[in-house]
Protein backbone atom coordinates (compact mmCIF):
# COMPACT_ATOMS: atom_id res chain seq x y z
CA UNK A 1 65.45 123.28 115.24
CA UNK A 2 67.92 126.36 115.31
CA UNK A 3 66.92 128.66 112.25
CA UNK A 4 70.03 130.27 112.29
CA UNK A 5 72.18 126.85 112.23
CA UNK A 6 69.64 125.66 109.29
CA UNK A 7 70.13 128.84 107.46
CA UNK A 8 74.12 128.68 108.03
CA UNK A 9 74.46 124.92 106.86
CA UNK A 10 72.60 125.81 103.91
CA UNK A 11 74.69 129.02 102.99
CA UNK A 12 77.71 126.85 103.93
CA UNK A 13 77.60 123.45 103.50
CA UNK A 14 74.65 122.57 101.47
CA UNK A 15 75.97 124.63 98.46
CA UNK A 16 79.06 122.71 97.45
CA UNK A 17 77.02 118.99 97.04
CA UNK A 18 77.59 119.08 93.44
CA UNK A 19 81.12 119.38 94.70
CA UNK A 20 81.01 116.80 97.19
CA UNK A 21 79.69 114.59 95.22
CA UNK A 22 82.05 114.52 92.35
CA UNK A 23 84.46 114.04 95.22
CA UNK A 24 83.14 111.13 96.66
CA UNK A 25 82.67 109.47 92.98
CA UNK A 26 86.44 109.81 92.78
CA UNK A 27 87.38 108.94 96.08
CA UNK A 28 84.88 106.04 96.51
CA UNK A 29 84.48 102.69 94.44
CA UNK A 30 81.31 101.46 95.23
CA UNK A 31 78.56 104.50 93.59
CA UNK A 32 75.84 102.31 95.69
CA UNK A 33 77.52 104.09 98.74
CA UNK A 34 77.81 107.62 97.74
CA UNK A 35 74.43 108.81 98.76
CA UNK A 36 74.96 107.46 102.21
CA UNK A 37 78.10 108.69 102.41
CA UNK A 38 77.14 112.26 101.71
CA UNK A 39 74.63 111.99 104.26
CA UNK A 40 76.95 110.75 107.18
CA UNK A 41 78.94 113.22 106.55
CA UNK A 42 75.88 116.14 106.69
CA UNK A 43 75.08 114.97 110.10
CA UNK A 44 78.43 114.87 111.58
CA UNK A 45 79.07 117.88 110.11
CA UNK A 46 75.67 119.75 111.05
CA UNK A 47 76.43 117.90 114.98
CA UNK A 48 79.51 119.38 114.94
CA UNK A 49 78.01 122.92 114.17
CA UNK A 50 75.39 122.39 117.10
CA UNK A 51 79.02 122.84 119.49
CA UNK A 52 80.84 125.08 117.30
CA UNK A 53 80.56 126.14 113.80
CA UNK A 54 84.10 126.03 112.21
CA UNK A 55 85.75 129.12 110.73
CA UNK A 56 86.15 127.48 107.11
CA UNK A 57 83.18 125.30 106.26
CA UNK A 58 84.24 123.93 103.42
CA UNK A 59 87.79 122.84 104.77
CA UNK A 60 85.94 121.19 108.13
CA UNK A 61 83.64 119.64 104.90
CA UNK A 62 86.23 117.94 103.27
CA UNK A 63 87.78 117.00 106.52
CA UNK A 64 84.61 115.45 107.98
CA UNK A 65 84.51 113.72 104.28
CA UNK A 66 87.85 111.88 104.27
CA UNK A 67 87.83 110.94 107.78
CA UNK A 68 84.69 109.30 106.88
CA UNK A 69 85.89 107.47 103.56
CA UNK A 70 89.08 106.66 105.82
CA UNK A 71 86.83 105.04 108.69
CA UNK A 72 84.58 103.21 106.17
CA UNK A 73 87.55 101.98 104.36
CA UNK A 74 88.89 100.40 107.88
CA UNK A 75 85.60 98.98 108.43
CA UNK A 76 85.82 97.41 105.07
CA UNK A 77 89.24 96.36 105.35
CA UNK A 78 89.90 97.53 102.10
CA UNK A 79 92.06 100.57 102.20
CA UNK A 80 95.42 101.11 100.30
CA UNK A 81 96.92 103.76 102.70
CA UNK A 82 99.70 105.36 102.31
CA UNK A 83 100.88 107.20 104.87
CA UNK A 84 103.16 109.80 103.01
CA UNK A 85 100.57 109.87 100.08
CA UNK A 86 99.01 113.51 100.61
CA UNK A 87 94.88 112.65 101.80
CA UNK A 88 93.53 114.03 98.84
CA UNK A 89 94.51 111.87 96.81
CA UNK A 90 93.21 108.55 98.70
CA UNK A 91 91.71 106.51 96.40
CA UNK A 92 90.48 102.69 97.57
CA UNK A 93 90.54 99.97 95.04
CA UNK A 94 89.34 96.43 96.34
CA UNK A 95 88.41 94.43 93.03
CA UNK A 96 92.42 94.66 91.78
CA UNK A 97 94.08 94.84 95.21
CA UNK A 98 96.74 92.15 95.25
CA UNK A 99 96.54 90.54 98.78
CA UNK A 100 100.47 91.39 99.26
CA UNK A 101 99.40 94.57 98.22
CA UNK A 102 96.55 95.02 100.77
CA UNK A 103 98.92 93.88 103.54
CA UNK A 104 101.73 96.09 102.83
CA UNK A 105 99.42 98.94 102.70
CA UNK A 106 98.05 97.90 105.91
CA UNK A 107 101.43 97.51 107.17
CA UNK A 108 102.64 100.84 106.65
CA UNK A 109 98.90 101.95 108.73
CA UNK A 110 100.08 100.26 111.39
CA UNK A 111 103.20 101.93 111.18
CA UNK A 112 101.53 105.17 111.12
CA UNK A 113 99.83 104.29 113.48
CA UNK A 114 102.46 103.19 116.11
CA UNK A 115 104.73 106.00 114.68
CA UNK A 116 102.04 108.39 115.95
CA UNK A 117 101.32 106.60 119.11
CA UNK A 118 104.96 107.12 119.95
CA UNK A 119 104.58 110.85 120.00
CA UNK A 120 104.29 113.22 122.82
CA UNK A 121 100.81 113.46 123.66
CA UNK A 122 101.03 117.68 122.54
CA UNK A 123 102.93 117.08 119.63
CA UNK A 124 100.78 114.26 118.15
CA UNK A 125 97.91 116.65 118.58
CA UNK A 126 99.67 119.08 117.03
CA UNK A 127 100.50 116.98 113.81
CA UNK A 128 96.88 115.86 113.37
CA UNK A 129 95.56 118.78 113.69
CA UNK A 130 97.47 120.21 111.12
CA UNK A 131 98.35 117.47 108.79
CA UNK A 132 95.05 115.58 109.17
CA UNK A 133 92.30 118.17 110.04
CA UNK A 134 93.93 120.63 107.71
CA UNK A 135 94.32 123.33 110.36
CA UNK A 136 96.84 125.81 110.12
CA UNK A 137 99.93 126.51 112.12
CA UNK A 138 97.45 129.39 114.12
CA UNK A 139 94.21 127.42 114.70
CA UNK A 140 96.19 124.72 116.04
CA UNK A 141 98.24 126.93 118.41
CA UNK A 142 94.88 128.56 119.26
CA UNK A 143 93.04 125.44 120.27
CA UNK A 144 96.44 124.22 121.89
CA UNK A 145 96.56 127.56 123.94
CA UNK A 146 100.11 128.48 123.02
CA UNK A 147 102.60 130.21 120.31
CA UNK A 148 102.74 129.36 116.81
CA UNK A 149 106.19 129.34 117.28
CA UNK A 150 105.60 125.97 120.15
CA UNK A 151 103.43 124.58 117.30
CA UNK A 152 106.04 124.85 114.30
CA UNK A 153 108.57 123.43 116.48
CA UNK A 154 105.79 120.54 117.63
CA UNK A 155 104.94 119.75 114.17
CA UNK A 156 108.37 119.42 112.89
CA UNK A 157 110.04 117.42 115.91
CA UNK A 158 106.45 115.16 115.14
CA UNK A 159 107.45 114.75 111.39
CA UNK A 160 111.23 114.54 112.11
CA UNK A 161 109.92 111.02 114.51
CA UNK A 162 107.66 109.71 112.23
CA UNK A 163 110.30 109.93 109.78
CA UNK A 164 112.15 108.06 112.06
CA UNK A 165 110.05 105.40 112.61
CA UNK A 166 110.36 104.37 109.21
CA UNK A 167 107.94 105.88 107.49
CA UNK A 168 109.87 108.09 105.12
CA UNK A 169 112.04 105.11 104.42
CA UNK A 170 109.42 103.32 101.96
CA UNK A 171 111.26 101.91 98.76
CA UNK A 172 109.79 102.45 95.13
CA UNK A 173 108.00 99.90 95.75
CA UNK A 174 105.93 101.49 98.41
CA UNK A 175 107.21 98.78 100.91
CA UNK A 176 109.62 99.49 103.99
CA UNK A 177 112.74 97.62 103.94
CA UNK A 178 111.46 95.84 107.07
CA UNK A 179 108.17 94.31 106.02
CA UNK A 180 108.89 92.97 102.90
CA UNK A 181 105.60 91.53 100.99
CA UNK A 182 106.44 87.67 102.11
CA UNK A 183 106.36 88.79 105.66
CA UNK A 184 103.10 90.72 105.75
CA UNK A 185 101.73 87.90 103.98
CA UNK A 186 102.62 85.65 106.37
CA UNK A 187 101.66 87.97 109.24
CA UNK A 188 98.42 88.54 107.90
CA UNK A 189 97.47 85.05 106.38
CA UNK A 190 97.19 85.57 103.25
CA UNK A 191 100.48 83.33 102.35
């Protein structure tokens, strides 16, 4: 094994599981899962390093942490998303989740998801970089090989589209106008 890449996960990654783990207690329900979890996310994150350690360790961390609660949560078809709900504050329920509930939420994924499909192959990059990897405005214009200036304008025209594509359009409720909980019921079988 690479001393050097042992030495830097330690110094860098290694040092915040008391962190990490108080994270993943709040984030995750099921405490049965947490050890795993933290474990996952050590190996993508030391597999990663193999290629190219990132310049903030503890942001690529946290990253590498919710994308994994996010996948697990799809796997478990559990997951309350909300797509204009900033990713830190994810939190999964399943023993209360209503099964309108559950569909909305899964409705407005979908609509995220399709709302992101939509985009400009560039600009979509752009916005997950940024919005989902937590990159900034630089790093992403870095790994895109242009201006920041190309990537402000990408990342707002790719939040101005979303936006129209209905996803700033959810009602108190947290449901869009369009998919109102008897149709997502019925769409999903659960009415």
């Amino acid at each position: 094994m690479d001393t050097p890449l042992n030495q830097w996960f330690a110094e860098h990654v290694l040092v915040h599981e008391a962190e990490i783990m108080r994270y993943l207690a709040r984030a995750w329900p099921f405490k049965d899962d947490l050890l795993d979890l933290r474990q996952e996310c050590y190996v993508k994150v030391y597999e990663s390093a193999l290629r190219c350690r990132p310049e903030n360790p503890r942001a690529f961390l946290y990253t590498a942490l919710r994308n994994l609660i996010i996948d697990r949560a799809r796997r478990n078809k559990t997951a309350s998303l909300d797509p204009a709900q900033d990713l830190d504050e994810l939190k999964f329920d399943r023993a209360g989740a209503d099964p309108s509930d559950r569909a909305d939420s899964w409705m407005e994924l979908k609509r995220l998801r399709d709302g992101l499909t939509a985009l400009p192959q560039r600009c979509r990059a752009a916005v997950w970089l940024h919005k989902v990897d937590g990159l900034t405005y630089a790093e992403v214009a870095h790994r895109q090989g242009v201006s920041v200036k190309t990537i402000e304008k990408q990342i707002s025209r790719g939040l101005r589209q979303l936006a129209d594509h209905g996803l700033a359009h959810a009602g108190a409720s947290g449901r869009h106008p369009e998919y109102p909980a008897a149709i997502a019921r019925k769409e999903y079988g659960n009415g």
